[in-house]
Protein backbone atom coordinates (compact mmCIF):
# COMPACT_ATOMS: atom_id res chain seq x y z
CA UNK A 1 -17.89 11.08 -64.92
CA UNK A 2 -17.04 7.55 -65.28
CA UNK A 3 -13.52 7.93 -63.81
CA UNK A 4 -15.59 10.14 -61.13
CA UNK A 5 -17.31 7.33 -59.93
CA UNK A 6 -14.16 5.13 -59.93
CA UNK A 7 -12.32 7.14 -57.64
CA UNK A 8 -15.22 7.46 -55.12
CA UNK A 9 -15.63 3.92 -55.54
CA UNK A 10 -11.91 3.06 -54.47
CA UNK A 11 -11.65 6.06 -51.76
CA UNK A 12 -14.90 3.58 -50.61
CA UNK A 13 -13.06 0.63 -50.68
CA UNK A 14 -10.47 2.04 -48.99
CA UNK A 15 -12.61 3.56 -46.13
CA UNK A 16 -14.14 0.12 -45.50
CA UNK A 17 -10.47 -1.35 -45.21
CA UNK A 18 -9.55 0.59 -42.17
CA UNK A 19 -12.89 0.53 -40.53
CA UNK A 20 -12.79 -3.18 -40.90
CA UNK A 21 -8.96 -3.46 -39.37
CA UNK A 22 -9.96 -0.62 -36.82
CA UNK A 23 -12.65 -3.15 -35.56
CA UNK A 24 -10.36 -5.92 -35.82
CA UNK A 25 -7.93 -4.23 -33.86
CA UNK A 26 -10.28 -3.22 -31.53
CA UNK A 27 -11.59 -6.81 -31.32
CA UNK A 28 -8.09 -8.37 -30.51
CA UNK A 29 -7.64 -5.81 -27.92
CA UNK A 30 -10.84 -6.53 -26.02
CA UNK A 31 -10.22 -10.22 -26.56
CA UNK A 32 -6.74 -9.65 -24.93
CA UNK A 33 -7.99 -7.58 -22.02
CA UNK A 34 -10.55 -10.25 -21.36
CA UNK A 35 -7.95 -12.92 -21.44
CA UNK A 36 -6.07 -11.02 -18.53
CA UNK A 37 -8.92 -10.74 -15.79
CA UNK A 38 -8.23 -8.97 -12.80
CA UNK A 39 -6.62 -10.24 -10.19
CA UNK A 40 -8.87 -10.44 -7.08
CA UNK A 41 -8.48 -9.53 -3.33
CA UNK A 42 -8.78 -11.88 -0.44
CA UNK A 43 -12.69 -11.52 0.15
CA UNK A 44 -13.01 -12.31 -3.49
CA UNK A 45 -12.01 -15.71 -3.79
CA UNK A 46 -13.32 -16.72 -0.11
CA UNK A 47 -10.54 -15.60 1.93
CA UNK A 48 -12.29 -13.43 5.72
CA UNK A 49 -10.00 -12.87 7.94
CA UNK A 50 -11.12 -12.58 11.46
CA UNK A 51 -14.69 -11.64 12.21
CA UNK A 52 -15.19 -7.80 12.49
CA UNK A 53 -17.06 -5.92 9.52
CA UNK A 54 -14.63 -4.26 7.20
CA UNK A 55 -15.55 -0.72 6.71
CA UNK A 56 -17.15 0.46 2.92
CA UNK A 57 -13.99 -0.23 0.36
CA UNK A 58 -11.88 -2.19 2.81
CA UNK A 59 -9.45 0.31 2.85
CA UNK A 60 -7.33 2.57 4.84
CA UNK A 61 -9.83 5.00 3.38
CA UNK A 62 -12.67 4.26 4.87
CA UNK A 63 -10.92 6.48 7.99
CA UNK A 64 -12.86 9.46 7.33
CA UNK A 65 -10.54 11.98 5.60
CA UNK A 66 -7.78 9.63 5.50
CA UNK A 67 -5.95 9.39 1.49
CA UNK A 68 -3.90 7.66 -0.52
CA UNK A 69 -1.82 8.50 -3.89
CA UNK A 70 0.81 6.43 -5.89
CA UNK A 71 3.38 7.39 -8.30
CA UNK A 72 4.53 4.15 -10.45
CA UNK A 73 7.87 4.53 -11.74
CA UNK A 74 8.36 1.93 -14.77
CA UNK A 75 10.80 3.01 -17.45
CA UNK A 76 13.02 0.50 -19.83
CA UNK A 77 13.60 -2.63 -18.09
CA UNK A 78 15.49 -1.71 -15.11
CA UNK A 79 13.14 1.29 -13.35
CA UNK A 80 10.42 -0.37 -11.24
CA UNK A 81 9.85 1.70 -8.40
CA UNK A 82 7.69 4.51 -7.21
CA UNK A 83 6.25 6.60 -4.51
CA UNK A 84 3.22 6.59 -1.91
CA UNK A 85 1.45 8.99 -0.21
CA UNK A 86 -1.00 8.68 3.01
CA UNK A 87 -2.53 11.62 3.66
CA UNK A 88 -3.99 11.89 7.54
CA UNK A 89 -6.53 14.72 6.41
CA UNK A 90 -7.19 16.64 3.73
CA UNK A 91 -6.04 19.86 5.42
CA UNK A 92 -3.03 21.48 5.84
CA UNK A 93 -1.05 18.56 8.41
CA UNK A 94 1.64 21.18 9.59
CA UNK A 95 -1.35 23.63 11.11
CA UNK A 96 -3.18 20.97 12.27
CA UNK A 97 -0.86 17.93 13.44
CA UNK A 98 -2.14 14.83 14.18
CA UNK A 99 -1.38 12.77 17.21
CA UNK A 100 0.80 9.32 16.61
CA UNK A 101 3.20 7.05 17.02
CA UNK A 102 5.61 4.83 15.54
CA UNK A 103 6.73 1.06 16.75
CA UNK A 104 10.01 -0.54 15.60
CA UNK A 105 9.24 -3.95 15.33
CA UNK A 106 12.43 -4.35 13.38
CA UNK A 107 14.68 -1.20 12.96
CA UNK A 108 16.74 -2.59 10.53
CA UNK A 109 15.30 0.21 8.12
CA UNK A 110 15.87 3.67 6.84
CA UNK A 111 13.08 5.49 8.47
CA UNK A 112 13.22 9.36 8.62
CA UNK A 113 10.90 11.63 10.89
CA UNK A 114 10.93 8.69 13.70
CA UNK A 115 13.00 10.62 16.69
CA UNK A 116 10.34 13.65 16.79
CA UNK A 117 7.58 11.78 16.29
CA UNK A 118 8.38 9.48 19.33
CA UNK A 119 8.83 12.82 20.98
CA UNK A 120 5.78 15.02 20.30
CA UNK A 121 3.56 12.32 19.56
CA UNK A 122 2.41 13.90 17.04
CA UNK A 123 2.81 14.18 13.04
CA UNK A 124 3.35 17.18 10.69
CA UNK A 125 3.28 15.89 6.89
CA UNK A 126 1.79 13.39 4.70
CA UNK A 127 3.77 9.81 5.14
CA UNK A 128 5.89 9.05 2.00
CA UNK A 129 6.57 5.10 1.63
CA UNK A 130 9.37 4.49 -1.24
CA UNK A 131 12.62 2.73 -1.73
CA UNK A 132 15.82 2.40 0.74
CA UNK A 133 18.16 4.78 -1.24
CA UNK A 134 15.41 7.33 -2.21
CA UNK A 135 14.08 7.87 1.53
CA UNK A 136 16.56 11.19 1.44
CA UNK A 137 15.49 12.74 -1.71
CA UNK A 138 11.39 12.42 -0.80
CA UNK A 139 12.08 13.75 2.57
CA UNK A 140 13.45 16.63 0.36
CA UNK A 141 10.66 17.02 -1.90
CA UNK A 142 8.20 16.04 0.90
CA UNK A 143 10.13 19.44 2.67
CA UNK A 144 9.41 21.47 -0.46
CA UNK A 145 5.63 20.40 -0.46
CA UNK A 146 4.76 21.46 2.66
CA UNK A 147 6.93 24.66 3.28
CA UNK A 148 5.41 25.72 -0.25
CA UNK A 149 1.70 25.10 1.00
CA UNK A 150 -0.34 28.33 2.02
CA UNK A 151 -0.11 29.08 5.38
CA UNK A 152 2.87 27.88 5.78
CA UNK A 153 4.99 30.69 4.46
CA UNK A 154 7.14 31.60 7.74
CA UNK A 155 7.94 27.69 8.86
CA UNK A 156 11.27 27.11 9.62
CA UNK A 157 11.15 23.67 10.49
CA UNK A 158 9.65 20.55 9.12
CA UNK A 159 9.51 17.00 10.66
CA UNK A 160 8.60 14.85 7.04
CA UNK A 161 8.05 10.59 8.05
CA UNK A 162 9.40 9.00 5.16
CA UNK A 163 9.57 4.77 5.27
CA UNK A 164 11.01 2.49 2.90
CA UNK A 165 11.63 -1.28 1.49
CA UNK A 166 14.20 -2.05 -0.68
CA UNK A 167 12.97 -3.33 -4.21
CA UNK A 168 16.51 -3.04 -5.57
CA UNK A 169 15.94 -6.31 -6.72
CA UNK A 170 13.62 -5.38 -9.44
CA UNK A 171 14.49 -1.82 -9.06
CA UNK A 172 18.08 -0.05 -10.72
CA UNK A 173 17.83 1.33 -7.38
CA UNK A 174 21.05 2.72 -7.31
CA UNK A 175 19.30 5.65 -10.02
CA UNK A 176 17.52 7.34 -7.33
CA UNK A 177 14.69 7.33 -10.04
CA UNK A 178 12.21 9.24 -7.35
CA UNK A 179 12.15 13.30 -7.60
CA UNK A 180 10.71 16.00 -5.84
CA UNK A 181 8.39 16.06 -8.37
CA UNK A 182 7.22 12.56 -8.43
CA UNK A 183 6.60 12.99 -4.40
CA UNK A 184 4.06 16.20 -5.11
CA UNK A 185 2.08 14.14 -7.45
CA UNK A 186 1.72 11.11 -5.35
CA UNK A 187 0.20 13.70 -2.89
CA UNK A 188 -2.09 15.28 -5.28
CA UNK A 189 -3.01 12.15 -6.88
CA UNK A 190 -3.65 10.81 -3.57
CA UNK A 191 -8.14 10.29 -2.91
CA UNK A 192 -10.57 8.75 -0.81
CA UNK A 193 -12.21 6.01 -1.90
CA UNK A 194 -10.56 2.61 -3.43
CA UNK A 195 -6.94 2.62 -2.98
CA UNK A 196 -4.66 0.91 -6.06
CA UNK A 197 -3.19 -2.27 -4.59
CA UNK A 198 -0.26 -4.71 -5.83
CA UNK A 199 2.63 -4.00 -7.97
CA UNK A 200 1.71 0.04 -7.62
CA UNK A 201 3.67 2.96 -6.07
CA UNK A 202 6.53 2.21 -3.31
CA UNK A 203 5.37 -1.36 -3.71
CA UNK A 204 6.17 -1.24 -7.72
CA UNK A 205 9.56 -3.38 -7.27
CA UNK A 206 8.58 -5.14 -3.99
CA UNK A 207 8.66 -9.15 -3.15
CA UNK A 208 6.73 -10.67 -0.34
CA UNK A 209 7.04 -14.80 0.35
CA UNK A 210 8.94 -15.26 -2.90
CA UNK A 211 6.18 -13.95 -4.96
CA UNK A 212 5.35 -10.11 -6.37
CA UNK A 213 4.53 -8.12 -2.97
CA UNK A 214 3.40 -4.21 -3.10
CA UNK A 215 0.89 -2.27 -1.75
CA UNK A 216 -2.10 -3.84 0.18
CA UNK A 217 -5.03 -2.32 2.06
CA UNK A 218 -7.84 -3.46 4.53
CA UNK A 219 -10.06 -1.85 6.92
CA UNK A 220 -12.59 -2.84 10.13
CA UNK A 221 -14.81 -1.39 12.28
CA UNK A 222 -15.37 -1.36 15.74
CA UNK A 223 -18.43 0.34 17.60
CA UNK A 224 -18.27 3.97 16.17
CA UNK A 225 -14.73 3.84 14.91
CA UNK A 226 -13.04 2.52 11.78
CA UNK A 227 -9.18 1.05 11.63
CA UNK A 228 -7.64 0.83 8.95
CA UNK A 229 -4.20 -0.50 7.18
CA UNK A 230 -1.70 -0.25 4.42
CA UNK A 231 1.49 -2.17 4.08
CA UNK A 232 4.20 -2.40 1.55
CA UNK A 233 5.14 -5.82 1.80
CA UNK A 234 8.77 -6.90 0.90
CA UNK A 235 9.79 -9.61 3.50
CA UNK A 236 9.27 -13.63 3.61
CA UNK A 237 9.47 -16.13 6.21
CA UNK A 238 6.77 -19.17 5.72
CA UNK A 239 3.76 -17.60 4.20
CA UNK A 240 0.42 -18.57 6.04
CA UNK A 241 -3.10 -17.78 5.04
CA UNK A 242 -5.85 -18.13 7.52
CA UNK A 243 -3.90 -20.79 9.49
CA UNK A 244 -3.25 -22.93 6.15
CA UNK A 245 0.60 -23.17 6.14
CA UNK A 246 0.59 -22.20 1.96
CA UNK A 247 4.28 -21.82 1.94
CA UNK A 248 5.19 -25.18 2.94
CA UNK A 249 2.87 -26.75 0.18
CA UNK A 250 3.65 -24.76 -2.35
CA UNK A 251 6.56 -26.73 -4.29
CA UNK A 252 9.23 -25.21 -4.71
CA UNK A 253 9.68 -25.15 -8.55
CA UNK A 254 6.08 -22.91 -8.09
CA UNK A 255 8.10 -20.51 -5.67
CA UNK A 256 10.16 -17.36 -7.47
CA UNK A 257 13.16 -16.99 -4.79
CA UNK A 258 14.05 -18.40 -1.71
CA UNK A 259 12.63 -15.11 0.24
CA UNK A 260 13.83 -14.72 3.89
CA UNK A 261 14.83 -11.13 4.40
CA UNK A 262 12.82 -7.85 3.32
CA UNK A 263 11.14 -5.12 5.21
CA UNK A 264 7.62 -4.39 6.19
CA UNK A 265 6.06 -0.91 6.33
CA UNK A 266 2.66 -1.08 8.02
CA UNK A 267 0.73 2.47 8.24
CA UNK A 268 -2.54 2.36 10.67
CA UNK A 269 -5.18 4.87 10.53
CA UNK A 270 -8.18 5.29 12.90
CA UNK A 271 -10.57 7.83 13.89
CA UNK A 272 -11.10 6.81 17.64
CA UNK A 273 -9.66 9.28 19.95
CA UNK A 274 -6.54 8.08 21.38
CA UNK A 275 -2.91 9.95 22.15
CA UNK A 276 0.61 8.64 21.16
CA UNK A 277 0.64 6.20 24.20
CA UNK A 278 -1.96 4.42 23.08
CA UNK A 279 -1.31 4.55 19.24
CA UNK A 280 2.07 2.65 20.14
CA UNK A 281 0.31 0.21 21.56
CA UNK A 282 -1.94 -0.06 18.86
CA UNK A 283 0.57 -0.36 16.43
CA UNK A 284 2.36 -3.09 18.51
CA UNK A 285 -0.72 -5.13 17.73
CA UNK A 286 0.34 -4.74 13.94
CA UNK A 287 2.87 -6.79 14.48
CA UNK A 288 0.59 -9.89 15.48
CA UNK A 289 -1.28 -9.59 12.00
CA UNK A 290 1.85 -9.68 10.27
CA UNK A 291 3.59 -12.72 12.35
CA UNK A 292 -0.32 -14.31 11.59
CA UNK A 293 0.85 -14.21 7.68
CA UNK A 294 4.28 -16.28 8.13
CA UNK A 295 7.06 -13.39 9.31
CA UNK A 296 9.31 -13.86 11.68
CA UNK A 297 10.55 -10.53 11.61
CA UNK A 298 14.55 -11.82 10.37
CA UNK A 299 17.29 -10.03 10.69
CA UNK A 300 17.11 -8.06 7.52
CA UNK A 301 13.96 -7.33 8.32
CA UNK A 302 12.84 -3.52 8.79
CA UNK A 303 9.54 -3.66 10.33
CA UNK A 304 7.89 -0.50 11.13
CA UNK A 305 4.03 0.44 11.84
CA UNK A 306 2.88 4.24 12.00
CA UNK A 307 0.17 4.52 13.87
CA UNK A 308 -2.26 8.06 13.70
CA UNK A 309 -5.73 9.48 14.68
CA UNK A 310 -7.66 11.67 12.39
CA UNK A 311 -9.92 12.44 15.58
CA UNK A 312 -10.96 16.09 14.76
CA UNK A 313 -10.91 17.15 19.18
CA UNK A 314 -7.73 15.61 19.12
CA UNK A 315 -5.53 17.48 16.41
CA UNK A 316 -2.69 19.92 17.01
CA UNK A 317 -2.87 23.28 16.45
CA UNK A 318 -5.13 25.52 14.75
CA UNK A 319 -6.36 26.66 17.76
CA UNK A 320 -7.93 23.03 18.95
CA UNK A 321 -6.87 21.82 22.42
CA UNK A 322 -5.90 18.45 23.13
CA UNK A 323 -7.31 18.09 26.28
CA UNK A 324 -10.80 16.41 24.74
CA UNK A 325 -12.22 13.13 25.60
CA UNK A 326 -10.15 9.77 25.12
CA UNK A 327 -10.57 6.03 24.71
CA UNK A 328 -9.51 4.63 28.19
CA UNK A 329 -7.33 2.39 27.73
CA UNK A 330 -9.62 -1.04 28.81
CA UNK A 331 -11.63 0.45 25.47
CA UNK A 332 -8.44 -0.35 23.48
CA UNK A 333 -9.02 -4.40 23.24
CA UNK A 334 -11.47 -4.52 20.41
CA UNK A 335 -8.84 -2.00 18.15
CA UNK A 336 -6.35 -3.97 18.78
CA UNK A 337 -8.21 -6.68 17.27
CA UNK A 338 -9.27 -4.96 14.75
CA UNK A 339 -5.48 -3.74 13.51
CA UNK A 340 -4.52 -7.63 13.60
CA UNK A 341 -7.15 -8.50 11.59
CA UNK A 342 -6.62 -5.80 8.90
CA UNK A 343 -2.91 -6.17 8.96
CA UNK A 344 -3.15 -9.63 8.14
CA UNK A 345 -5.72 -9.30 5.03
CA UNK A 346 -4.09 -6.51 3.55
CA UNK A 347 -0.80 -8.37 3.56
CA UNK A 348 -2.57 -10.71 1.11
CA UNK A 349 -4.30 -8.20 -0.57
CA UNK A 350 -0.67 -7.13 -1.00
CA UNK A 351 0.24 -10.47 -2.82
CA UNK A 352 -3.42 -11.39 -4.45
CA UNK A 353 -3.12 -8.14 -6.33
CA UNK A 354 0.28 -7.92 -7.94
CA UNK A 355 0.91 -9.07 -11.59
CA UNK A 356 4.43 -10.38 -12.01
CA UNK A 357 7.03 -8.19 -12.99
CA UNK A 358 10.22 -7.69 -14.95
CA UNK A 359 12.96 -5.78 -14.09
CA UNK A 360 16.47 -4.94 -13.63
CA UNK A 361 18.94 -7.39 -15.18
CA UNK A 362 15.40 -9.67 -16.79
CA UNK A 363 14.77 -11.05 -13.58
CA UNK A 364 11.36 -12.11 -13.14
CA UNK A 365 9.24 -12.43 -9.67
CA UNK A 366 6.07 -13.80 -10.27
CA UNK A 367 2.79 -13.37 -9.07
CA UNK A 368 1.47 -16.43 -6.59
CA UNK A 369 -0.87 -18.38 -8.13
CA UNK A 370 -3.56 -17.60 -6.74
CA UNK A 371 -5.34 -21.10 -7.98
CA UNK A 372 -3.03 -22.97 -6.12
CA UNK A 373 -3.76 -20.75 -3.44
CA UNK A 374 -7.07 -21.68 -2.97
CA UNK A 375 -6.62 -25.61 -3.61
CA UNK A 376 -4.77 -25.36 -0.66
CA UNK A 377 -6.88 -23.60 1.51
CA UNK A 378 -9.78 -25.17 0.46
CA UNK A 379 -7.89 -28.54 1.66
CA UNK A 380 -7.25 -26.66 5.36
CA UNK A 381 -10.86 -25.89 5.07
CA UNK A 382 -9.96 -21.65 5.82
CA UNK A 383 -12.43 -20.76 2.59
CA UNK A 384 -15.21 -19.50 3.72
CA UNK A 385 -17.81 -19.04 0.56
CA UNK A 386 -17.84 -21.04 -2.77
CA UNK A 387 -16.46 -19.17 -5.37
């Protein structure tokens, strides 16, 4: 009995041992988590760009029907890359095709899908943003996605739109690390809602202004419609925010690279009614909000913006016409504001949102610090709220 008693007695002990180290462990972890807030977006720390309302989530999303997935590639510590998805609608693209258009503000890039597109006006698959020397294997497993979709059984020909940056800094990018597989679930990961912004997807292994770039997102609204943006940064130039010329004061010992060169893929959404010819020149207008944040569109520099309407009247095939209403084009002014303003904030949102990372070879690229940040705009007086 008495020996009994001992052993319940130590199995006891020992049970209140590991509870107390479970909620230790559990303790340190929270403690940690809360020592690592999240990083904020622009609006968040008192950055508004322009003056039009931003839609519900800020976000590309907020274009009715209009989704984004990512697949983040980070293996060892040379694999930081990954894969993005936009999705135009939630249907099946190839049997109902959505009118676009695609402006090189800077073609030196690796974009596939561009000759047709410029052609029909008109686009056929989800758009695949990765890295430079994986464009050719998602445009295969983008291929295999949609000729394996339902409906789509006899198709014989597919026109995938697949852009890139190069994060081969970061990135072993020579590994091709992006499969056919990875490119199926950033397209059934991809949702409405909040979009994942920073060091996520194609924008895993990405550098903008000498800091951690990726994947940003903004959105506005104009009258009845909604524009909205994603980029994947990876370029530099002089980084400016609201006016307030951060690059120059930032020190240098504060920056992580001299950053001249890079690319710039800028996707535009909206759900006003409007053909190819006037998504080009909406998608020109990109190209302000970007020059707004310090590019200068270099050399190296492979700027592209594709442009596309989610208008229902408007969509290709499955037995609409496309011979319904349109925006005029003296109703065009107010978009075009609209895309410069989103263009520009998502850029940031870009930057605000990354963490550093690690990568190939140990190198570092760090995240701007975002204090600093607002020290100095608070000094050009472009915060608009106390924070």
């Amino acid at each position: 009995m008495k020996s009994t008693i001992s052993m319940e007695a130590g199995l006891l002990s020992v049970f209140l041992v590991l509870i107390l180290a479970f909620s230790a462990a559990a303790q340190q972890k929270t403690q940690a988590k809360a020592g690592e807030p999240d990083r904020p977006r622009a609006r968040r720390i008192g950055i508004v760009v322009g003056t039009l309302p931003t839609g519900k989530n800020n976000a590309i999303t907020d274009v009715e029907g209009v989704k984004v997935g990512h697949v983040t590639l980070i293996e060892g510590s040379d694999v930081r890359t990954g894969a993005t998805a936009i999705l135009p609608h939630e249907g099946n693209i190839f049997q109902e095709k959505v009118p676009a258009a695609i402006y090189l503000g800077n073609a030196f890039g690796k974009l596939i899908g561009y000759t047709q597109v410029a052609e029909l006006g008109e686009i056929e698959t989800p758009i695949m943003l990765t890295n430079t020397l994986n464009v050719g294997l998602v445009a295969d497993g983008l291929v295999e996605y949609m000729i394996n979709l339902p409906g789509n059984e006899g198709v014989r020909s597919i026109n995938p739109v697949v852009g890139e940056t190069n994060d081969g800094g970061l990135n072993d990018i020579r590994g091709r690390h992006v499969r056919q597989k990875h490119v199926k679930q950033a397209i059934e990961n991809a949702a409405a809602g909040p979009v994942a912004e920073g060091a996520v997807g194609a924008g895993t292994g990405t550098s903008c202004f000498g800091f951690k770039g990726g994947i940003g997102t903004s959105s506005r609204l104009v009258s009845d419609y909604t524009v909205g943006v994603l980029v994947q940064t990876n370029y530099g130039g002089s980084l400016t925010i609201n006016g307030a010329p951060v690059g120059r004061e930032l020190r240098s010992s504060e920056l992580s690279e001299d950053h001249e060169s890079g690319s710039c893929m800028i996707v535009v959404a909206t759900d006003a009614p409007i053909l190819s010819r006037n998504l080009e020149r909406l998608a020109k207008r990109a190209m302000l909000g970007l020059a707004r944040t310090g590019s200068y569109s270099g050399n190296g520099s492979g700027d592209y913006v594709i442009a596309f309407s989610t208008a229902k009247e408007l969509r290709i095939g499955g037995g609409r016409k496309t011979s319904a209403r349109q925006l005029s084009n003296g109703q065009m002014s107010s978009l075009f504001r609209a895309v410069v303003e989103a263009t520009e904030e998502a850029v940031y949102n870009s930057m605000f949102k990354a963490d550093s990372v690690t990568g190939r070879g140990g190198r570092t690229v760090r995240a701007i610090p975002i204090d600093r940040v607002v020290e100095i705009c608070r000094k050009y007086n472009v915060i608009t709220k106390d924070i």
